[in-house]
Structures are given as structure tokens and as C-alpha cells.
Protein backbone atom coordinates (compact mmCIF):
# COMPACT_ATOMS: atom_id res chain seq x y z
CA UNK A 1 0.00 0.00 0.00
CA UNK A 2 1.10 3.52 -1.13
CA UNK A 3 3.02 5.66 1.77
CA UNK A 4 0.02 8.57 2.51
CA UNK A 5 0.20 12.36 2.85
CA UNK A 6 0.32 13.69 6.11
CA UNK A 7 -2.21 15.91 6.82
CA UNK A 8 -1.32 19.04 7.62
CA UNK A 9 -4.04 20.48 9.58
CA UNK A 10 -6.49 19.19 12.44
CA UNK A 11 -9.79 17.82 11.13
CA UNK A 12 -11.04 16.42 13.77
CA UNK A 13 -13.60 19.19 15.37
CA UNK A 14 -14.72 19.58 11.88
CA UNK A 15 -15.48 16.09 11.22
CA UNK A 16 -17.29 16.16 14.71
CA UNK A 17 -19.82 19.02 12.90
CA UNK A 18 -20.35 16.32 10.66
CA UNK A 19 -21.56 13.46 12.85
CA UNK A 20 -23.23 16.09 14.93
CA UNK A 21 -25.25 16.88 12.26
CA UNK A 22 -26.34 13.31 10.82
CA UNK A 23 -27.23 13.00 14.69
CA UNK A 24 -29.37 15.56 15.32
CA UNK A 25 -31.21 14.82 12.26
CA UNK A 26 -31.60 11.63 12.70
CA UNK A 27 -32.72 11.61 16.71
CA UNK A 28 -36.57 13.46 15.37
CA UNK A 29 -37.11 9.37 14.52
CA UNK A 30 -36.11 8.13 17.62
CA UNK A 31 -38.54 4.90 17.81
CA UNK A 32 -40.96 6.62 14.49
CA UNK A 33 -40.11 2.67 13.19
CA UNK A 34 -38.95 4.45 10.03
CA UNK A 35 -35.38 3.20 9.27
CA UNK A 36 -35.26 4.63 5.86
CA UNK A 37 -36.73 7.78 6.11
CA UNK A 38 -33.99 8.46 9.79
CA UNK A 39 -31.54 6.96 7.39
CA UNK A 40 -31.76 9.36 4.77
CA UNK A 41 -31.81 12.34 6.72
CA UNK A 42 -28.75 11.40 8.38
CA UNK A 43 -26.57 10.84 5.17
CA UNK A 44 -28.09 14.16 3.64
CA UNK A 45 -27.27 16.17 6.66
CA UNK A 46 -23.40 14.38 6.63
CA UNK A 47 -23.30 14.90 3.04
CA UNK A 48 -23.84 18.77 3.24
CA UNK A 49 -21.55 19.47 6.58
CA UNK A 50 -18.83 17.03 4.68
CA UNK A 51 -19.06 18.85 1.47
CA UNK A 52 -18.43 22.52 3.57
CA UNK A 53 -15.02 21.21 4.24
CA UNK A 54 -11.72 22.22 3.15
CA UNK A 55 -10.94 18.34 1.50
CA UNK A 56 -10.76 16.73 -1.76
CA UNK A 57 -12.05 13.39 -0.11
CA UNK A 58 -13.83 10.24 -1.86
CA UNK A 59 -15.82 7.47 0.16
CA UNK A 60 -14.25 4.58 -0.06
CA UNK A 61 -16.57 2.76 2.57
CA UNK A 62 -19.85 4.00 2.79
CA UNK A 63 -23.31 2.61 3.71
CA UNK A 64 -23.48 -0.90 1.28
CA UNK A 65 -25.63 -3.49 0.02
CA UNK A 66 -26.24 -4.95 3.25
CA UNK A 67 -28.98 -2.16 3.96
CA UNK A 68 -30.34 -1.36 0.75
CA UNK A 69 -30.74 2.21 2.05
CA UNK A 70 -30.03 5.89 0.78
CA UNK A 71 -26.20 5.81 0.40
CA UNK A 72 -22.87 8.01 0.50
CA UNK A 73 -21.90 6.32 -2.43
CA UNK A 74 -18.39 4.36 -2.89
CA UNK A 75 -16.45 6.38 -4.88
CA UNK A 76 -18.43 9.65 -4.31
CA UNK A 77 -16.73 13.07 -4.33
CA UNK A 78 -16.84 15.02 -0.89
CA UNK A 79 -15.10 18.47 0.18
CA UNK A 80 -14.94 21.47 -1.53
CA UNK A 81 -11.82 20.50 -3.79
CA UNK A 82 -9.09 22.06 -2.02
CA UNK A 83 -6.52 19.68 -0.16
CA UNK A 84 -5.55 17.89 1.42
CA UNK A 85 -6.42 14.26 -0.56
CA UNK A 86 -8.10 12.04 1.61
CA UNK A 87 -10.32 8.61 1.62
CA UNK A 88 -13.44 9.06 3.83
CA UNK A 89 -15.65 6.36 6.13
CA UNK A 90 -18.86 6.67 6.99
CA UNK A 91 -21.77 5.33 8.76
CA UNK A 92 -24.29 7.90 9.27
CA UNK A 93 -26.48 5.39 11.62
CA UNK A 94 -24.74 2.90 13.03
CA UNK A 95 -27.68 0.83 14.38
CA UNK A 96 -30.59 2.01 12.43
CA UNK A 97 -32.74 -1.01 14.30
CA UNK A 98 -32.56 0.20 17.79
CA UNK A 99 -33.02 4.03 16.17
CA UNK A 100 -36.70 2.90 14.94
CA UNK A 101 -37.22 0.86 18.11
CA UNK A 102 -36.25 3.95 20.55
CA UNK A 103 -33.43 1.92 21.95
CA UNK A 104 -29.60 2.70 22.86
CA UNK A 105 -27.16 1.71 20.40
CA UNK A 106 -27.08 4.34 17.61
CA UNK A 107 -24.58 6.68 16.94
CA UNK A 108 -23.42 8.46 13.90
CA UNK A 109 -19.96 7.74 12.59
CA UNK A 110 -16.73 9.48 10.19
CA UNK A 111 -13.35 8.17 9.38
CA UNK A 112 -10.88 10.36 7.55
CA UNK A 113 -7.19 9.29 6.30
CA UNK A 114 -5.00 10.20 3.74
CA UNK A 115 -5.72 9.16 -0.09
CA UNK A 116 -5.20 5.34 -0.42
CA UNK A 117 -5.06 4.70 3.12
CA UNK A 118 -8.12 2.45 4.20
CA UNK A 119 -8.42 -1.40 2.65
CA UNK A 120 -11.68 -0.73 -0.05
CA UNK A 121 -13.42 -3.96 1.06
CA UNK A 122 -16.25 -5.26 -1.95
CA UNK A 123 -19.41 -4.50 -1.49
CA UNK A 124 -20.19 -7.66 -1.97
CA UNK A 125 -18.40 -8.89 0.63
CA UNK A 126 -20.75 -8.20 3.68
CA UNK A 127 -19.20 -9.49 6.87
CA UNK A 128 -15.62 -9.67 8.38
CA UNK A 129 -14.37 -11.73 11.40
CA UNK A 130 -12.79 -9.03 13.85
CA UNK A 131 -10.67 -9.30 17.07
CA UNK A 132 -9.80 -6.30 18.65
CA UNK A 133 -7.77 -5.15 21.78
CA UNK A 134 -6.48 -1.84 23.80
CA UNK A 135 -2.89 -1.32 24.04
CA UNK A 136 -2.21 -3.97 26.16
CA UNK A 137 -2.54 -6.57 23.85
CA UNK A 138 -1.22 -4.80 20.86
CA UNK A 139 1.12 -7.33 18.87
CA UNK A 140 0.04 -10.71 21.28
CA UNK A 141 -3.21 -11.99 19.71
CA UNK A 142 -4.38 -14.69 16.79
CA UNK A 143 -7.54 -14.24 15.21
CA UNK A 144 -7.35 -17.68 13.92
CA UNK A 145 -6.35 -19.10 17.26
CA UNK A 146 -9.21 -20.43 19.78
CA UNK A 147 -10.20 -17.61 22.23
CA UNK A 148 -9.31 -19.39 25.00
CA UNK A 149 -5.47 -18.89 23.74
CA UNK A 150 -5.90 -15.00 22.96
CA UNK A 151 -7.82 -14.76 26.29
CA UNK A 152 -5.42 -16.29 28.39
CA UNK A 153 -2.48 -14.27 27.00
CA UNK A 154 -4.61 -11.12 27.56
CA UNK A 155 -5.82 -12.08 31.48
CA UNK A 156 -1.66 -13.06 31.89
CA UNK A 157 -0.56 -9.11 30.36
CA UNK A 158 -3.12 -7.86 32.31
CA UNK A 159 -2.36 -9.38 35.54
CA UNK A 160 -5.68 -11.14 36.14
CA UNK A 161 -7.41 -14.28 36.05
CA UNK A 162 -9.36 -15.00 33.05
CA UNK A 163 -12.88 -14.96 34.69
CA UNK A 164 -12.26 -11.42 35.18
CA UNK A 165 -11.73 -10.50 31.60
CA UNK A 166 -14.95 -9.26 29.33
CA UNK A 167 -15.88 -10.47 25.87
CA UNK A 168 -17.99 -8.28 23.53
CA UNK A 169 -19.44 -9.62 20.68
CA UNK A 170 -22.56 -9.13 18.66
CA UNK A 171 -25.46 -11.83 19.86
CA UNK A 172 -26.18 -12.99 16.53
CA UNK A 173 -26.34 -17.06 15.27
CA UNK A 174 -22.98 -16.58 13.39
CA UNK A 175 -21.23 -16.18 16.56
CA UNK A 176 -22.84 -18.59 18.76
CA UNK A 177 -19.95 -21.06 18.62
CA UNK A 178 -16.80 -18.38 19.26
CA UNK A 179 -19.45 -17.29 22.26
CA UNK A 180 -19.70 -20.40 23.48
CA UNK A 181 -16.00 -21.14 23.49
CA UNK A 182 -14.62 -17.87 24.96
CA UNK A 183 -17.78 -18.16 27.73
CA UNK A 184 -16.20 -21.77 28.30
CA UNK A 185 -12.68 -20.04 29.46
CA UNK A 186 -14.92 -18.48 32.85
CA UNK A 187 -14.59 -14.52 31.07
CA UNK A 188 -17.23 -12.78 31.47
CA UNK A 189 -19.74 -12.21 28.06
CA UNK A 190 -21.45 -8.95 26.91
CA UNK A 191 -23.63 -10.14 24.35
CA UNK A 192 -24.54 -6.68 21.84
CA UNK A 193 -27.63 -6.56 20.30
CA UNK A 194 -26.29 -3.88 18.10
CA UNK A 195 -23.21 -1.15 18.03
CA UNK A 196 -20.38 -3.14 15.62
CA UNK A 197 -17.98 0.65 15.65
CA UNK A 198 -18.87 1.10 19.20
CA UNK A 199 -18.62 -2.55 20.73
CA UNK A 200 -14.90 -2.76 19.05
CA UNK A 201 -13.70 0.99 20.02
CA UNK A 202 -15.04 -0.73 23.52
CA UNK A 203 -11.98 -2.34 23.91
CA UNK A 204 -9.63 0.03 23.39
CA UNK A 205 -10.85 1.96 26.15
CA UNK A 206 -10.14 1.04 29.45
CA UNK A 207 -11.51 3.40 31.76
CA UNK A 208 -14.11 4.31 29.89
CA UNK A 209 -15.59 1.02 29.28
CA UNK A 210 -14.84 -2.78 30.71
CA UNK A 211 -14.80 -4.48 27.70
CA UNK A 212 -11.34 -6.32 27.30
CA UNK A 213 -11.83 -7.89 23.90
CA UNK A 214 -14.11 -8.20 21.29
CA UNK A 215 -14.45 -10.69 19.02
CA UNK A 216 -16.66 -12.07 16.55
CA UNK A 217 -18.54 -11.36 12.88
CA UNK A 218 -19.59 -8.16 12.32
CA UNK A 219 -19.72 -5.70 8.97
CA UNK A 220 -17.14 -5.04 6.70
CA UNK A 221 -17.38 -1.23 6.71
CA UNK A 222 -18.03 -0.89 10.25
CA UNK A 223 -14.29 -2.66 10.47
CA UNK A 224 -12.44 0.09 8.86
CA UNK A 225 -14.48 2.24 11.36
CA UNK A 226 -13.45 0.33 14.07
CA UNK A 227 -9.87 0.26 12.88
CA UNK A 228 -9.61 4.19 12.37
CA UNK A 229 -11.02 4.57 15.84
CA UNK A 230 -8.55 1.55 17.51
CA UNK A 231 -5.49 2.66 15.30
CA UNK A 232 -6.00 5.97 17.39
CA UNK A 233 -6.31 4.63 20.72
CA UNK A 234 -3.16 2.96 20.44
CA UNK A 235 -4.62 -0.60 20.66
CA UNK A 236 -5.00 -3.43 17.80
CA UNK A 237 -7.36 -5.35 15.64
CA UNK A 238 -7.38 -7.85 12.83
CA UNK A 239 -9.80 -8.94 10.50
CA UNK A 240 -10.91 -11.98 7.80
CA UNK A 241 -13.41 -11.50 5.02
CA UNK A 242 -16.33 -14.30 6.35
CA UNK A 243 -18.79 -15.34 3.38
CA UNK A 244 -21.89 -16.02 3.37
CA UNK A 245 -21.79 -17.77 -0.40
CA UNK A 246 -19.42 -18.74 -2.94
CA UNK A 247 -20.68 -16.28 -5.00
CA UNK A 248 -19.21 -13.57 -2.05
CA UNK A 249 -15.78 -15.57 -2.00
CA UNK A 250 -15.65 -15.30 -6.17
CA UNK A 251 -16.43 -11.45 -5.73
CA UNK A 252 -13.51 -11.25 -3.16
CA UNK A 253 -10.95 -12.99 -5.25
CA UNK A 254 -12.11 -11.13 -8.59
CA UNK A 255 -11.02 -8.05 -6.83
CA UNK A 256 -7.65 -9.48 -5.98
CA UNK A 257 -8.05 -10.12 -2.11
CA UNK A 258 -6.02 -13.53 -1.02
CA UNK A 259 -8.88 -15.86 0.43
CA UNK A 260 -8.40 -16.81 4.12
CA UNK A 261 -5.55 -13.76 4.62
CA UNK A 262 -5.63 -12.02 8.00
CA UNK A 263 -5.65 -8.29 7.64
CA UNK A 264 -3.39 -6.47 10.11
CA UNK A 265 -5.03 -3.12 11.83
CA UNK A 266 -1.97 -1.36 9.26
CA UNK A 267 -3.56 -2.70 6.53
CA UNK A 268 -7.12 -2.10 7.51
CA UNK A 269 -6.11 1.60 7.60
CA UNK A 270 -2.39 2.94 6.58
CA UNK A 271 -0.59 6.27 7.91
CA UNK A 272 0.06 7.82 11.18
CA UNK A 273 -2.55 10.55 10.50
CA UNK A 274 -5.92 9.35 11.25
CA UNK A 275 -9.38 11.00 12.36
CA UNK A 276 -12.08 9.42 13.63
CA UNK A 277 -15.51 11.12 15.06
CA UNK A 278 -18.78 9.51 16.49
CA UNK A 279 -22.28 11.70 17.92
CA UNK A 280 -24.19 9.60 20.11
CA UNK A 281 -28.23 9.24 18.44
CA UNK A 282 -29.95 7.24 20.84
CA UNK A 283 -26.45 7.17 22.81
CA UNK A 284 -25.58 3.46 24.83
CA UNK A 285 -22.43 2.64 26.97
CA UNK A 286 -19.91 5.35 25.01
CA UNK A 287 -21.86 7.68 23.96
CA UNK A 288 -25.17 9.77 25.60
CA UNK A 289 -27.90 10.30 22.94
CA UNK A 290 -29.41 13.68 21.67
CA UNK A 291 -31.33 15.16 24.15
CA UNK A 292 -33.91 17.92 23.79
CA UNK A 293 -34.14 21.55 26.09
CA UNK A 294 -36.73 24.44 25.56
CA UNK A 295 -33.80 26.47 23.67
CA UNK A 296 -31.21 24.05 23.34
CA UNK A 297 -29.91 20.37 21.74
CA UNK A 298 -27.37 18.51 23.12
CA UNK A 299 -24.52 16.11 21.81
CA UNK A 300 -22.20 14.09 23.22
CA UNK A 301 -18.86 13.15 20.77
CA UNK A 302 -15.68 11.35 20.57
CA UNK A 303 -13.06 12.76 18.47
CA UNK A 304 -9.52 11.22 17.74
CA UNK A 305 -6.33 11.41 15.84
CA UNK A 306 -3.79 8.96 15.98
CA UNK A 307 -0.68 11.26 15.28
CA UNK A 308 -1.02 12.64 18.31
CA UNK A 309 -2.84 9.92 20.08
CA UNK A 310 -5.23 12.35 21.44
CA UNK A 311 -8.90 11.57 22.71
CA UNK A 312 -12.04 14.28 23.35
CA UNK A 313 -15.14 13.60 24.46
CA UNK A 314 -17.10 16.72 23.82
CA UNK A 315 -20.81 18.02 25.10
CA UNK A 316 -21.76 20.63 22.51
CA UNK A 317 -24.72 22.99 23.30
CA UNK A 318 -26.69 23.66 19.54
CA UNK A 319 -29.09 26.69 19.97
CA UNK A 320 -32.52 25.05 19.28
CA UNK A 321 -34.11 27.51 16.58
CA UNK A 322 -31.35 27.05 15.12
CA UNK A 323 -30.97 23.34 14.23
CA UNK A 324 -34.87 23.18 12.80
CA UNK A 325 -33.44 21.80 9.53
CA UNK A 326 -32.85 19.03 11.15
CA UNK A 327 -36.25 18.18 12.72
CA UNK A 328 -39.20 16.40 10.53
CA UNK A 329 -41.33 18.29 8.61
């Protein structure tokens, strides 16, 4: 992969406008049961704060076939033009489901690196296996080893048995058995209903969350979204393509990827200079949601960039009259 640009200025605050925006327009459909309509409102809110900055950037992972829904397109033109050259991630709902269903678990979610930096996974290719760590356990685990071996070498770096250690993975059917095994070891499981970015940023945060690990089969995008976020934290992650079909294995290898290969968190996203921002919707363990006042809305963000390994968590005031745009009509 192509050494990147460094980017000369800070982005970060600016590409917390933008998930501050697809939030607050998305929250109005807090449990409204209308995913595509919450969805759409979201991307065109990103789309317009995203195309007010200074950036000639181009989504290389944006909302796929998975959810059939109103898209920042792969391979779609964002910024004003003007440098610096730079891929861009999104997810402007990151758990549409418990959105319509007025539950926690939604934020809104940007990426930024430099041009070439993040792996362009096929759209085709729907799912990834992930494993992903703080610090700690940077350089010490094996996706394609049992848990019990990567959990045992992280309760041993930690200093603690292995019953005290936390697994987070998604509680769907595809991960039953790597459940199963890891709850087997005596760690402790925290079975996600939704929250892929979220539930592996988890685990690079200690302090802020007691998640350890998290392992399992999640989405593609939402792994170069993970890995943007990790990469900045200082901790690790890997990932394998996992197919459904052969026909999503013959799409992988017709677009050159080596079946079976594990991708390191370096080549899930390349560079030193990395940006990363999330706006809680409906909010959950990281994140508070969008919350409503007479005059005012409030957000609640993460910002980070990995070249200077710095973290915010920011609670922005919006002046209410101001932010109509982004109720329904």
C-alpha cells in the first residue's frame, strides 16, 4: 500500500460538525419505526456538513448493500476541492434497528485518512471476522487461534485471572460457537444486540468502558471504522473476510483479495494521521444520545487522531431555533 500524505491540519472538530449533524437529524425518529426515512436524513445532513469542508475526499466505505438504504456512495466526491487528498468512512447510523425501536445503540460515525489509506473492502463482501484489543494486547493476539489462547495471553498481560476478563461480541447465530467457546474459558460475556464501531472501540478503552476484547462477525465497513477509531487509541485489531456464499468468495478474489488472509489493523487503515468522530443518536455505553431543552440540543462526541494519540469527548450545546433543519417536517 502507497506511503500517505500527512495531513497538515487538524480535522477532527470539523469532522465532529459532521456526525453532529447526521445525529441531530436523525434523533426526530427516535422509535418513528422508520429506518429509511432516519436513514436518509442522516446521510443528507453528513453529506452537506462534509461537502463545507476544506478536502478533496472520496468514500471509499460507505453505507453498502447490506442495507439497501439511501447511500454516500463508494467512490463519491466530498469536500470542496481544495486539499488535502483524503479517503473518507462513513456510517451515518450505526444501528438504524434500535433508532426505529427507541433503543440505545445508535450513533453516527466518520473516518478520515489520507488518499489510499483504508483497505476498499467489496461490497459484496458483507461481513468480516474481527478481534480487537487496547494497548495492552497490541502485537500478542491470533484471530485464527481459539479464544481461550488469545484470552489467556490477555488475562496473563493484564495481571488477572481469566474470569475477570470481558468479551464483547454481537449476539447474533454466526457467533454462537466463538461465544460459546470464549464463555467456556470463565470470562465474562457482553452479548450486543447492536453497536459493531462502538462494541470494538469498547476495547480500546479502558476506563471508559470494561470491555477487554471483542471478538466475533460483524460488517465489513463498520471494520475500517473500528480500525480508524482503535489505530488511534493505540490498541489493535485484525480482520478476515467471512462469506456467506461462494458467490461472495468469487467477488472477493475477482477483486484481488487472497482468500483466508488475515488483515493487520496497518492494513485495515495505513498512515500515522488518522481522524475518527462519532455523535451519540440514541447514545448506549460510550456515547449519551441527543437530548432535547426548551432552547437548546445537546450532543455528546468522541473525536480522535492517531498522530497525536489524542482523545475528546465533547458536550456541545446547539441553539434550538437554530438546528430546525434538522427536525421532521
Amino acid at each position: 500500500m502507497p506511503k500517505t500524505k500527512a495531513i497538515e491540519r487538524n480535522i477532527a472538530i470539523e469532522l465532529m460538525r459532521v456526525t453532529e449533524a447526521a445525529a441531530m437529524a436523525a434523533a426526530p425518529y427516535m422509535g418513528r419505526a422508520q429506518k429509511e426515512a432516519s436513514d436518509g436524513a442522516a446521510v443528507e445532513a453528513m453529506r452537506a456538513t462534509l461537502n463545507s469542508i476544506d478536502m478533496d475526499g472520496i468514500v471509499v466505505i460507505g453505507e453498502g448493500l447490506k442495507d439497501e438504504a439511501p447511500m454516500l456512495y463508494i467512490g463519491e466526491h466530498i469536500g470542496n476541492g481544495n486539499p488535502p487528498m483524503v479517503d473518507i468512512a462513513v456510517d451515518p447510523i450505526e444501528g438504524t434497528r434500535p433508532l426505529a425501536r427507541g433503543l440505545p445503540g445508535s450513533i453516527a460515525t466518520v473516518a478520515l485518512a489520507g488518499r489510499g489509506a483504508m483497505l476498499q473492502v467489496p461490497q459484496e463482501v458483507v461481513y468480516m471476522n474481527k478481534l480487537a484489543v487496547g494497548p495492552i494486547g497490541k502485537g500478542l493476539m491470533d484471530i485464527t487461534a481459539a479464544p481461550s489462547r488469545n484470552l489467556n495471553i490477555l488475562a496473563r498481560v493484564k495481571g488477572v485471572p481469566v474470569e475477570e476478563l470481558t468479551v464483547a461480541a454481537l449476539d447474533r447465530p454466526r457467533n454462537e460457537a466463538l461465544i460459546e467457546e470464549a464463555r467456556s474459558t470463565g470470562a465474562r460475556i457482553k452479548l450486543l444486540n447492536d453497536g459493531d464501531v462502538a462494541g470494538a472501540m469498547a476495547s480500546a478503552l479502558p476506563g471508559e468502558s470494561d470491555v477487554d476484547i471483542y471478538l466475533g462477525i460483524g460488517g465489513s465497513p463498520e471494520a475500517i471504522l473500528a480500525a480508524c477509531a482503535i489505530k488511534g487509541l493505540g490498541g489493535d485489531m485484525q480482520a478476515q473476510f467471512w462469506y456467506r456464499d461462494d458467490s461472495e468468495r468469487e467477488a472477493a478474489r475477482n477483486a484481488g483479495f487472497t482468500e483466508g488472509h488475515v488483515y493487520s489493523i496497518d492494513e485495515l487503515v495505513s498512515g500515522d494521521d488518522i481522524f475518527f468522530a462519532a455523535t451519540g443518536i440514541t447514545g448506549g455505553e460510550l456515547l449519551k444520545p441527543v437530548r432535547y431543552f426548551a432552547d437548546q440540543v445537546m450532543t455528546h462526541s468522541l473525536i480522535i487522531r492517531s498522530r497525536s494519540g489524542t482523545m475528546r469527548w465533547v458536550e456541545a450545546h446547539h441553539d434550538a431555533g437554530k438546528q430546525r433543519q434538522f427536525a421532521l417536517e
